[in-house]
PDB file of N, CA and C in Angstrom:
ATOM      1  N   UNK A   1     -53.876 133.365 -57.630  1.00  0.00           N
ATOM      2  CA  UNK A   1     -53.560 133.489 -56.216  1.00  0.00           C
ATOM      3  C   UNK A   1     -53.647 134.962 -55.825  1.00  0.00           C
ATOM      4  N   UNK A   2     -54.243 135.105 -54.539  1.00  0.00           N
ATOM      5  CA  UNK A   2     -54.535 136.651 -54.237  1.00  0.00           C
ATOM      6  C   UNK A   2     -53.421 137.154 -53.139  1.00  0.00           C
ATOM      7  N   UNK A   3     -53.079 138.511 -53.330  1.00  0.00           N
ATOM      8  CA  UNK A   3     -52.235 138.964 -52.732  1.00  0.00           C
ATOM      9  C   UNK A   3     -52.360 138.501 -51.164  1.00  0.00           C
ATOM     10  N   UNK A   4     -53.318 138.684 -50.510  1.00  0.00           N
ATOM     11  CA  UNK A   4     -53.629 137.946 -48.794  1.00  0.00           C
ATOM     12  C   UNK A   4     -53.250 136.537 -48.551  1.00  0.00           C
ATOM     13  N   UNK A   5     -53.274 135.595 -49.746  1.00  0.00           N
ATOM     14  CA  UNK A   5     -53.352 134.221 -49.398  1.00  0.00           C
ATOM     15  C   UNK A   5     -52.497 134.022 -48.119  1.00  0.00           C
ATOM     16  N   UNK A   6     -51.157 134.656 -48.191  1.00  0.00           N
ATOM     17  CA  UNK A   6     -50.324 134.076 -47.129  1.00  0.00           C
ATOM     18  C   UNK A   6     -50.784 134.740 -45.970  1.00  0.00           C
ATOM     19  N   UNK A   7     -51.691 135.645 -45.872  1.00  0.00           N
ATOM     20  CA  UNK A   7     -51.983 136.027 -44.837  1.00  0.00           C
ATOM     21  C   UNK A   7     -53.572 135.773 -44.420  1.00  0.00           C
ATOM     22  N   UNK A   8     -53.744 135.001 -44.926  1.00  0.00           N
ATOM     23  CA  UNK A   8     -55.370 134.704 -45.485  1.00  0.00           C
ATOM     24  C   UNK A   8     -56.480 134.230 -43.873  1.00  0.00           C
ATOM     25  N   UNK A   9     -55.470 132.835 -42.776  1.00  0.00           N
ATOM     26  CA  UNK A   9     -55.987 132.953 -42.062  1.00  0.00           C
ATOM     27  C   UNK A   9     -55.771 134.023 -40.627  1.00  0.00           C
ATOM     28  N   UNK A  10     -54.968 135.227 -41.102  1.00  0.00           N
ATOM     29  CA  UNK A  10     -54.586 135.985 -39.705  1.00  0.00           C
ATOM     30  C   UNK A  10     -55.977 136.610 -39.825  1.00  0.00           C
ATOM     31  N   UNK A  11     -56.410 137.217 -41.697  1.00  0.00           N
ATOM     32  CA  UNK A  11     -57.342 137.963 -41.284  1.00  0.00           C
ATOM     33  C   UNK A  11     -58.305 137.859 -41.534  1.00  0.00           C
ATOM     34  N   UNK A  12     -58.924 136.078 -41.554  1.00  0.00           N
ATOM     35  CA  UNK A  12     -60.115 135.513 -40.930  1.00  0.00           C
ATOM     36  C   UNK A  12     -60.264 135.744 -39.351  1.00  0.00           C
ATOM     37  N   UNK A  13     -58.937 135.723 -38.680  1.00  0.00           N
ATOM     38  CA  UNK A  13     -58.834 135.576 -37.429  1.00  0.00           C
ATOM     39  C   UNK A  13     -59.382 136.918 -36.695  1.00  0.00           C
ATOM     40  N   UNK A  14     -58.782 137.626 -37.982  1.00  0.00           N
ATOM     41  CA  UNK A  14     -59.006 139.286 -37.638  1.00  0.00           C
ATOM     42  C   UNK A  14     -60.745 139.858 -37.371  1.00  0.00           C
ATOM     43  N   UNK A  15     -60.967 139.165 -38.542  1.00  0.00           N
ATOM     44  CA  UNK A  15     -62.552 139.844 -38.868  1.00  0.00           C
ATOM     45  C   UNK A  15     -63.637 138.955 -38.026  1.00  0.00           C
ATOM     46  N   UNK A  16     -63.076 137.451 -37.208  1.00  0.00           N
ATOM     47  CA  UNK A  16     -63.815 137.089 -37.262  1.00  0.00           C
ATOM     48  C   UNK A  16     -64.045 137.679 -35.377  1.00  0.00           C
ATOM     49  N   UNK A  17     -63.112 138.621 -34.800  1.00  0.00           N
ATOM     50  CA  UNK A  17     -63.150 139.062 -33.854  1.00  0.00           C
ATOM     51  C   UNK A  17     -63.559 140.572 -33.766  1.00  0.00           C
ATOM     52  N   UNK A  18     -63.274 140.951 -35.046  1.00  0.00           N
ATOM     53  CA  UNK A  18     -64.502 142.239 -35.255  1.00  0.00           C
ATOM     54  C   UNK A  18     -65.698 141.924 -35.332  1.00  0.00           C
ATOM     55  N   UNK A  19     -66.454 140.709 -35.717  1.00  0.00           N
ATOM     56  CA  UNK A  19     -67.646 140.537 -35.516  1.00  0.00           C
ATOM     57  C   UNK A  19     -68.056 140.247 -34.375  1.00  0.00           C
ATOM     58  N   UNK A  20     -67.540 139.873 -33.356  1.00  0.00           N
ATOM     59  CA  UNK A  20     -67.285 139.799 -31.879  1.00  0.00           C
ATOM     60  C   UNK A  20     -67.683 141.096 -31.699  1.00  0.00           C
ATOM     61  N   UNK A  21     -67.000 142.119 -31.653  1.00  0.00           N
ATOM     62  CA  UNK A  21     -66.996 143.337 -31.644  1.00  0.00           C
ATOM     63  C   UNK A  21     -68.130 144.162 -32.196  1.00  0.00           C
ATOM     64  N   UNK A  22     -68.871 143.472 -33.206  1.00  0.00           N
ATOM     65  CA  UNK A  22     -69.979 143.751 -33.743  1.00  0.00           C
ATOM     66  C   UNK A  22     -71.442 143.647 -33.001  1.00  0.00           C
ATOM     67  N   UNK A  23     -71.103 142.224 -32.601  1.00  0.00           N
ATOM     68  CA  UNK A  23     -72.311 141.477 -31.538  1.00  0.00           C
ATOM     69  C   UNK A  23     -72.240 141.903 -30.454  1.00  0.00           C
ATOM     70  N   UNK A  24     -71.163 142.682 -29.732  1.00  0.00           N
ATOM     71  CA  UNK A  24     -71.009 143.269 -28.268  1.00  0.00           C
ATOM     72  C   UNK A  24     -71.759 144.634 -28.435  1.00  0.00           C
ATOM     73  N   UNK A  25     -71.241 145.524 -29.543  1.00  0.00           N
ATOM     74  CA  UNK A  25     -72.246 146.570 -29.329  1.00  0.00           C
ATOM     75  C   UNK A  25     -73.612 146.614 -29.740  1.00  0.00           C
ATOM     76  N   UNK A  26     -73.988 145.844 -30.152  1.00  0.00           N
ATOM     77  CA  UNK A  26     -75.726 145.248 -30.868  1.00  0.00           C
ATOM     78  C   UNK A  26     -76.209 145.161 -28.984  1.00  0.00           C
ATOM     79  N   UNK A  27     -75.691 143.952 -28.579  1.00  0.00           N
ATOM     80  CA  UNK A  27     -75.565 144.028 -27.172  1.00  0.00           C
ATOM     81  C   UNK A  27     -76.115 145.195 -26.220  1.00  0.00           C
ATOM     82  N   UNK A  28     -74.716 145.548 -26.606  1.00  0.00           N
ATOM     83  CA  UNK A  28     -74.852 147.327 -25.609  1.00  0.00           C
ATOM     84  C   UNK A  28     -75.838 148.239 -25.760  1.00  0.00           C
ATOM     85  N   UNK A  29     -76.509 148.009 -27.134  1.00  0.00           N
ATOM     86  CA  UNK A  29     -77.569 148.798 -27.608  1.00  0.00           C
ATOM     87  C   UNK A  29     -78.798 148.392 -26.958  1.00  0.00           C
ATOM     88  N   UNK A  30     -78.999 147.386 -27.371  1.00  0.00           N
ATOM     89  CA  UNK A  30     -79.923 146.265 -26.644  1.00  0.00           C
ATOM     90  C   UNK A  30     -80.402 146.306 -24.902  1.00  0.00           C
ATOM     91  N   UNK A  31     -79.151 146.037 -23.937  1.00  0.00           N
ATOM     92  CA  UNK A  31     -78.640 146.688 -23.010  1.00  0.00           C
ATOM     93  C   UNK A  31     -78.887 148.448 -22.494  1.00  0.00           C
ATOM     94  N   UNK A  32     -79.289 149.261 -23.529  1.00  0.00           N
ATOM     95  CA  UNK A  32     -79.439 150.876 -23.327  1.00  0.00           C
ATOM     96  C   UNK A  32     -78.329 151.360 -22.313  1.00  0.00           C
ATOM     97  N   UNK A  33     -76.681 150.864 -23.183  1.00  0.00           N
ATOM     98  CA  UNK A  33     -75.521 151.122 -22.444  1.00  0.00           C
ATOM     99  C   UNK A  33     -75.148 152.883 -22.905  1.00  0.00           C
ATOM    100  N   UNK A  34     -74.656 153.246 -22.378  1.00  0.00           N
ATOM    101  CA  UNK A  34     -74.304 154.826 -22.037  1.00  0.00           C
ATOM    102  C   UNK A  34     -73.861 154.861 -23.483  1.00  0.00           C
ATOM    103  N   UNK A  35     -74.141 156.275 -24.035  1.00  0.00           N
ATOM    104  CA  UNK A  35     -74.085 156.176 -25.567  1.00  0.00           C
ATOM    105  C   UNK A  35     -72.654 156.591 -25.678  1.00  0.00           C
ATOM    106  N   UNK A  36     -71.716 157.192 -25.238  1.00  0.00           N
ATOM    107  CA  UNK A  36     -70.065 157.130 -25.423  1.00  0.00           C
ATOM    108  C   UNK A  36     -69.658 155.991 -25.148  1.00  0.00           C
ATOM    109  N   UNK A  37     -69.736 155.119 -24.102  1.00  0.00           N
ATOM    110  CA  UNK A  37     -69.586 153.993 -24.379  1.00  0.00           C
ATOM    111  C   UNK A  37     -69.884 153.321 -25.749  1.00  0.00           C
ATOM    112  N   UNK A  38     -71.083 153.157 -26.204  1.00  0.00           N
ATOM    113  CA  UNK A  38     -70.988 152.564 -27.478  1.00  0.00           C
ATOM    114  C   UNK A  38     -70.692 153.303 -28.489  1.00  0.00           C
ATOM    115  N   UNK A  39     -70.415 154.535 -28.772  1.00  0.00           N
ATOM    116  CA  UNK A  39     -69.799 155.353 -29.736  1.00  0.00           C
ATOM    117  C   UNK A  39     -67.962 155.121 -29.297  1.00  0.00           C
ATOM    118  N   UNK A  40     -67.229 154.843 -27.963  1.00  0.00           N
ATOM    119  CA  UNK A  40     -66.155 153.914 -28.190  1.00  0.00           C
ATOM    120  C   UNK A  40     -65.721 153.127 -28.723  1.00  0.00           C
ATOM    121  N   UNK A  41     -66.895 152.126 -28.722  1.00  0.00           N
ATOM    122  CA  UNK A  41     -66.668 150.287 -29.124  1.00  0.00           C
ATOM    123  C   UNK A  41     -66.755 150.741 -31.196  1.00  0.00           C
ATOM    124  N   UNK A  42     -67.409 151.578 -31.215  1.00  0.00           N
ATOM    125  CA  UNK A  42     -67.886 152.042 -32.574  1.00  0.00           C
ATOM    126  C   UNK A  42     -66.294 152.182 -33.341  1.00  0.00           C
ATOM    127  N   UNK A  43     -65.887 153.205 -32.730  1.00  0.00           N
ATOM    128  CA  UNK A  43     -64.692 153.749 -33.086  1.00  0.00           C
ATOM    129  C   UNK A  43     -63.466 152.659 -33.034  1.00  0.00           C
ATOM    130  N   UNK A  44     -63.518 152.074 -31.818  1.00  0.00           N
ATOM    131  CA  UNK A  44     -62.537 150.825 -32.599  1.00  0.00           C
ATOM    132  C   UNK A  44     -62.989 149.880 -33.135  1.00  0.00           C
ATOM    133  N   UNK A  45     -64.231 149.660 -33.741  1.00  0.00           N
ATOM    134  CA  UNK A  45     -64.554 148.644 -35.028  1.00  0.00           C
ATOM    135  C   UNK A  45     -63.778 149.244 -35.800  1.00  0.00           C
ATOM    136  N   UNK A  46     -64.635 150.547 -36.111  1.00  0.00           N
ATOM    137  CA  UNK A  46     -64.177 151.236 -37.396  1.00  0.00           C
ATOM    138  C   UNK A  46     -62.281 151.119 -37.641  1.00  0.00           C
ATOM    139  N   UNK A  47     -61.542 151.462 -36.049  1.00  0.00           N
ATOM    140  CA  UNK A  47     -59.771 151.127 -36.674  1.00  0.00           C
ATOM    141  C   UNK A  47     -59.845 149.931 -37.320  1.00  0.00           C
ATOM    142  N   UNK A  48     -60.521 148.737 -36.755  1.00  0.00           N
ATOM    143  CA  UNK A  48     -59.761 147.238 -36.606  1.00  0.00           C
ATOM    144  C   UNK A  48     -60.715 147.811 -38.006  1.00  0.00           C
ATOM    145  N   UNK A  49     -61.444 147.702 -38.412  1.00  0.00           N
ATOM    146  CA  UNK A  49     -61.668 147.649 -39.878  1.00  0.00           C
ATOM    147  C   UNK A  49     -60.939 147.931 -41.367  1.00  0.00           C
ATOM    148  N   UNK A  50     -60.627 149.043 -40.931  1.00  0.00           N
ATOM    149  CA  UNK A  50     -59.453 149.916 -41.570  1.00  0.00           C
ATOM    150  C   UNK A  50     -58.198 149.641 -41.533  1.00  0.00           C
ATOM    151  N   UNK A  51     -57.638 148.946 -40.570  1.00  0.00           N
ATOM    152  CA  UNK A  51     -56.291 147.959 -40.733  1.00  0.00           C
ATOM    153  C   UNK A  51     -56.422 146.848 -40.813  1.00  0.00           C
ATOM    154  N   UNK A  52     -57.779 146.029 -41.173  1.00  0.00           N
ATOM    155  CA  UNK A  52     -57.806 145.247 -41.818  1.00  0.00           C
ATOM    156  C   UNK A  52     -57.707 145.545 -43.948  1.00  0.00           C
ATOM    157  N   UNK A  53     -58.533 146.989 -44.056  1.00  0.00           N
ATOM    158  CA  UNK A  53     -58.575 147.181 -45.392  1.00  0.00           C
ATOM    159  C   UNK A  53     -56.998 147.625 -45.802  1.00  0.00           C
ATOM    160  N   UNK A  54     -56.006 148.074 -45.205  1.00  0.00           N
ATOM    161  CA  UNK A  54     -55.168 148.894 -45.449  1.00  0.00           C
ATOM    162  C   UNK A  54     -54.432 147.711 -45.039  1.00  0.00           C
ATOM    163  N   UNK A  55     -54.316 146.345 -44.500  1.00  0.00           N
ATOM    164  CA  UNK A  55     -53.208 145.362 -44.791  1.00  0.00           C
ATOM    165  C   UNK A  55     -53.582 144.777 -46.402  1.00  0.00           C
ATOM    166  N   UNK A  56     -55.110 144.554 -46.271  1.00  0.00           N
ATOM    167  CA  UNK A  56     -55.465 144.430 -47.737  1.00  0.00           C
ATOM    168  C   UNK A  56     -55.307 144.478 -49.018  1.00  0.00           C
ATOM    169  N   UNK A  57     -55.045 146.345 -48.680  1.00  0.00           N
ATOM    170  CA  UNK A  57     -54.449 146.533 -49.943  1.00  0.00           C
ATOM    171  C   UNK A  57     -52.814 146.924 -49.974  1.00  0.00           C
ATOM    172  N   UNK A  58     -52.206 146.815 -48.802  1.00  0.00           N
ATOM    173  CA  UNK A  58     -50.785 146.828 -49.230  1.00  0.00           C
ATOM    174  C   UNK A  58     -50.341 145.224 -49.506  1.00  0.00           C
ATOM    175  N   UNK A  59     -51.405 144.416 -49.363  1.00  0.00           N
ATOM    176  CA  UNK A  59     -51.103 143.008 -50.120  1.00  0.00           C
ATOM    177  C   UNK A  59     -51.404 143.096 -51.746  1.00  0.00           C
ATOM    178  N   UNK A  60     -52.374 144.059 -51.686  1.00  0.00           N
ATOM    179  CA  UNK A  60     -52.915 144.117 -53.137  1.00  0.00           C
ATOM    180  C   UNK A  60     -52.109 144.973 -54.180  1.00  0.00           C
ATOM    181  N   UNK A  61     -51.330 145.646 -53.241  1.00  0.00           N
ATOM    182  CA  UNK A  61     -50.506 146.754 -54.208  1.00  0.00           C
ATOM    183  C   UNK A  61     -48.884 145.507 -54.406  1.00  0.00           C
ATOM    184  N   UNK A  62     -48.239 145.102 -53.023  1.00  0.00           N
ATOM    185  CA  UNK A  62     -47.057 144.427 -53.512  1.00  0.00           C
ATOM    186  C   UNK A  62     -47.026 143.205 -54.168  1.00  0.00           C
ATOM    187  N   UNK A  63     -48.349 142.360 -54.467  1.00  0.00           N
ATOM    188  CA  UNK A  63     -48.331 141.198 -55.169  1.00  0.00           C
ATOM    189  C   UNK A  63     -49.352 141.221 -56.305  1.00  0.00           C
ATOM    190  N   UNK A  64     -50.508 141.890 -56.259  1.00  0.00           N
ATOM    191  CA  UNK A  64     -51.300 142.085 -57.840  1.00  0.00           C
ATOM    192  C   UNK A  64     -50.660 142.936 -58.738  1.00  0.00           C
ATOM    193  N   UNK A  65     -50.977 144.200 -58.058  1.00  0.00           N
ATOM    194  CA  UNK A  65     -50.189 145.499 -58.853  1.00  0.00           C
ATOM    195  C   UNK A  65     -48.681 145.372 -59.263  1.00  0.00           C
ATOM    196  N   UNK A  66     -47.664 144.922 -58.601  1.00  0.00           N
ATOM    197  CA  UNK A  66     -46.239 144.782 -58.566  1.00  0.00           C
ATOM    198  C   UNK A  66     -46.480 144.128 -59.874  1.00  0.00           C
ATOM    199  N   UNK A  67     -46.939 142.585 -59.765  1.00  0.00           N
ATOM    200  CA  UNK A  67     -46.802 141.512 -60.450  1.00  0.00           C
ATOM    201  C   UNK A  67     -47.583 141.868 -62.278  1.00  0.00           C
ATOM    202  N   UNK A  68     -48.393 142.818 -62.137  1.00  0.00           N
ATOM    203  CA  UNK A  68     -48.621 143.815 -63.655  1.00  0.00           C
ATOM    204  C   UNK A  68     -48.008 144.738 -63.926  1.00  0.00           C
ATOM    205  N   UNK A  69     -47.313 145.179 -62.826  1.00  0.00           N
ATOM    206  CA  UNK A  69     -46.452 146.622 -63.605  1.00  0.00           C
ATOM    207  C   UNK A  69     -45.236 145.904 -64.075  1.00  0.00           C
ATOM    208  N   UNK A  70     -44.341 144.735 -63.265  1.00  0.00           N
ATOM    209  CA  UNK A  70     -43.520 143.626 -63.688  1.00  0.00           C
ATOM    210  C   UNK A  70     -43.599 143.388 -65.485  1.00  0.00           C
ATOM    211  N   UNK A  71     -44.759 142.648 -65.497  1.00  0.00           N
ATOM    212  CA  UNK A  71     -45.555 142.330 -67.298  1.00  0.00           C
ATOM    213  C   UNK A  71     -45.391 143.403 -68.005  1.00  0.00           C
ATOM    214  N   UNK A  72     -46.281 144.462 -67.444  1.00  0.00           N
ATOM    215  CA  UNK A  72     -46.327 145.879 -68.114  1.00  0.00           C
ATOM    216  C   UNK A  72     -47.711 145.491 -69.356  1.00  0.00           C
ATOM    217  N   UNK A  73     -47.991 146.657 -69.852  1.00  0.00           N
ATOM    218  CA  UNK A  73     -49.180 146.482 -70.784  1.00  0.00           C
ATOM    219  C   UNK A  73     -50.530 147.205 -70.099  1.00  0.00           C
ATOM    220  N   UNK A  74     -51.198 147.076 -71.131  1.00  0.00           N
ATOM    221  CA  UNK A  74     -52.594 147.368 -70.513  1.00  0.00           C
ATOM    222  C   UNK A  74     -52.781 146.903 -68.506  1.00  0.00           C
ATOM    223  N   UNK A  75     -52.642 145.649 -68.669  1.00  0.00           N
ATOM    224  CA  UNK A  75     -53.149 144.991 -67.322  1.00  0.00           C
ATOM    225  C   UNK A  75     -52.479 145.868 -66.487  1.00  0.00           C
ATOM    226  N   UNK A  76     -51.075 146.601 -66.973  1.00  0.00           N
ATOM    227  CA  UNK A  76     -50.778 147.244 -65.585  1.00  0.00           C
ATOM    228  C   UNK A  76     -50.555 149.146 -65.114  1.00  0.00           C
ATOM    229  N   UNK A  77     -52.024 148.955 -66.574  1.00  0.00           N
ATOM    230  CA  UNK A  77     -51.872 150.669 -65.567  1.00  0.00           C
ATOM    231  C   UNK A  77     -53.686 149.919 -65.803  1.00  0.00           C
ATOM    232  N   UNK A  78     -54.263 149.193 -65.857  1.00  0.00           N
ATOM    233  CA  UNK A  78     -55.699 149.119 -65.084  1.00  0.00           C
ATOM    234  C   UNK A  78     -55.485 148.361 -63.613  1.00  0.00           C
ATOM    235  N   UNK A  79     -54.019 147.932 -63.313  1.00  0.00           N
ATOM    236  CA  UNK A  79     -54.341 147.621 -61.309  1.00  0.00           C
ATOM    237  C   UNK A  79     -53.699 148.612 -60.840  1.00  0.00           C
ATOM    238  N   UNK A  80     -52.993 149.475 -61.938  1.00  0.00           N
ATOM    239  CA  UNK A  80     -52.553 150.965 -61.059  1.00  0.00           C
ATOM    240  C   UNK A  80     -53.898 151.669 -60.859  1.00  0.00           C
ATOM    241  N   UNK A  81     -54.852 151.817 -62.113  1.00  0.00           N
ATOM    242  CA  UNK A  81     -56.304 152.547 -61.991  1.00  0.00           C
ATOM    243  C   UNK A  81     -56.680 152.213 -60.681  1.00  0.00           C
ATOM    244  N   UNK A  82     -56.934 150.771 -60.363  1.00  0.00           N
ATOM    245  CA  UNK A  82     -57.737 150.079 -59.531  1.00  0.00           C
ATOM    246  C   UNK A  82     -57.585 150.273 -58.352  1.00  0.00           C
ATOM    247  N   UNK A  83     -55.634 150.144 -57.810  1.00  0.00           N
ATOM    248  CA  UNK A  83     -55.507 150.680 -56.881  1.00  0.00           C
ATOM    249  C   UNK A  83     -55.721 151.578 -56.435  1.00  0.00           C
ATOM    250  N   UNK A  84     -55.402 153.174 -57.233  1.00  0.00           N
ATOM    251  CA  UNK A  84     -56.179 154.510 -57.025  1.00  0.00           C
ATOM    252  C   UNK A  84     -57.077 154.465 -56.676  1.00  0.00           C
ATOM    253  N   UNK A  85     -58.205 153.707 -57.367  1.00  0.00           N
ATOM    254  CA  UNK A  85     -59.468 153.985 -57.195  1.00  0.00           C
ATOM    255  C   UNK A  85     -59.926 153.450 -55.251  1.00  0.00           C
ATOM    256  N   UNK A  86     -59.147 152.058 -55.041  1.00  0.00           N
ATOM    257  CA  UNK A  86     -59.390 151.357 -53.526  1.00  0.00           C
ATOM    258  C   UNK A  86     -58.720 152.670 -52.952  1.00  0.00           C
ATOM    259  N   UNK A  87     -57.586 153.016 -52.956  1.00  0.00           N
ATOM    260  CA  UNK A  87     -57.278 154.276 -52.170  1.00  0.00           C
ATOM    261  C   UNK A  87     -58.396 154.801 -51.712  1.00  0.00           C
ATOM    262  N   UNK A  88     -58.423 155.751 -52.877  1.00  0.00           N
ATOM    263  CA  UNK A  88     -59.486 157.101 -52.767  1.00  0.00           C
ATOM    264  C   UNK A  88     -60.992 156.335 -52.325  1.00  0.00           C
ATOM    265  N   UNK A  89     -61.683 155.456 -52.035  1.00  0.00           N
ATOM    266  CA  UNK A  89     -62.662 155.123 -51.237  1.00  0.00           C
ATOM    267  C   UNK A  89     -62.638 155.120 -50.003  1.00  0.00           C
ATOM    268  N   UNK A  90     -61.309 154.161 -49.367  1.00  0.00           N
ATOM    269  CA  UNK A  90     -60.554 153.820 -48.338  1.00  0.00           C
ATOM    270  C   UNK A  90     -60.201 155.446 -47.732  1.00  0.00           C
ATOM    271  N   UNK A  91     -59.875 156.462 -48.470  1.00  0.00           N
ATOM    272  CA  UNK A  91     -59.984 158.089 -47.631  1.00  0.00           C
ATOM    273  C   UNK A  91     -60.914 158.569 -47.864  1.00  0.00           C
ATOM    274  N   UNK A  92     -62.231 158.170 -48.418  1.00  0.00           N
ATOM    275  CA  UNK A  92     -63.572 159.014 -48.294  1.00  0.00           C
ATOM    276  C   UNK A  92     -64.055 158.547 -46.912  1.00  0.00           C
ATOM    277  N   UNK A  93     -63.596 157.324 -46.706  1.00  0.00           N
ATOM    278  CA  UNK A  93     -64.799 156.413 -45.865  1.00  0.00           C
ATOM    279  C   UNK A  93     -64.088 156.779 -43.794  1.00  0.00           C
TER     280      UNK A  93
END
């Protein structure tokens, strides 16, 4: 069972209205809408994206990771690795 399950259909609900959001500025492009305008719509994909990844992984840190550091052993400094590692992408990007 994955850390989201219980939240599994909010953020179908979530993404499936960022793709909304996706198809509007394809649109706007299409359209030859004023380019701050679509560098707007840009910029809040990119939030709703990012609080979609960052509910993600604070599901992934309090129910995968928790639930191996709990056990302890190997398994739980490789979902501590793992988590680090989703971090540090999640602040490059």
């Amino acid at each position: 069972m994955h850390g989201y399950s219980g939240d599994k259909q909010a953020y179908l609900t979530r993404l499936r209205r960022i793709e909304g959001q996706v198809r509007g500025l394809q649109r706007m492009v299409e359209d030859d809408a004023y380019c701050i305008d679509i560098l707007t719509q840009v910029s809040a994909v990119t939030r709703a994206l990012q609080a979609v990844a960052l509910g993600l992984l604070e599901d992934h840190i309090s129910h995968c990771v928790a639930e191996a550091v709990n056990t302890g052993g190997p398994e739980a400094e490789a979902k501590v690795k793992e988590a680090s590692a989703a971090i540090a992408r999640l602040v490059r990007s």
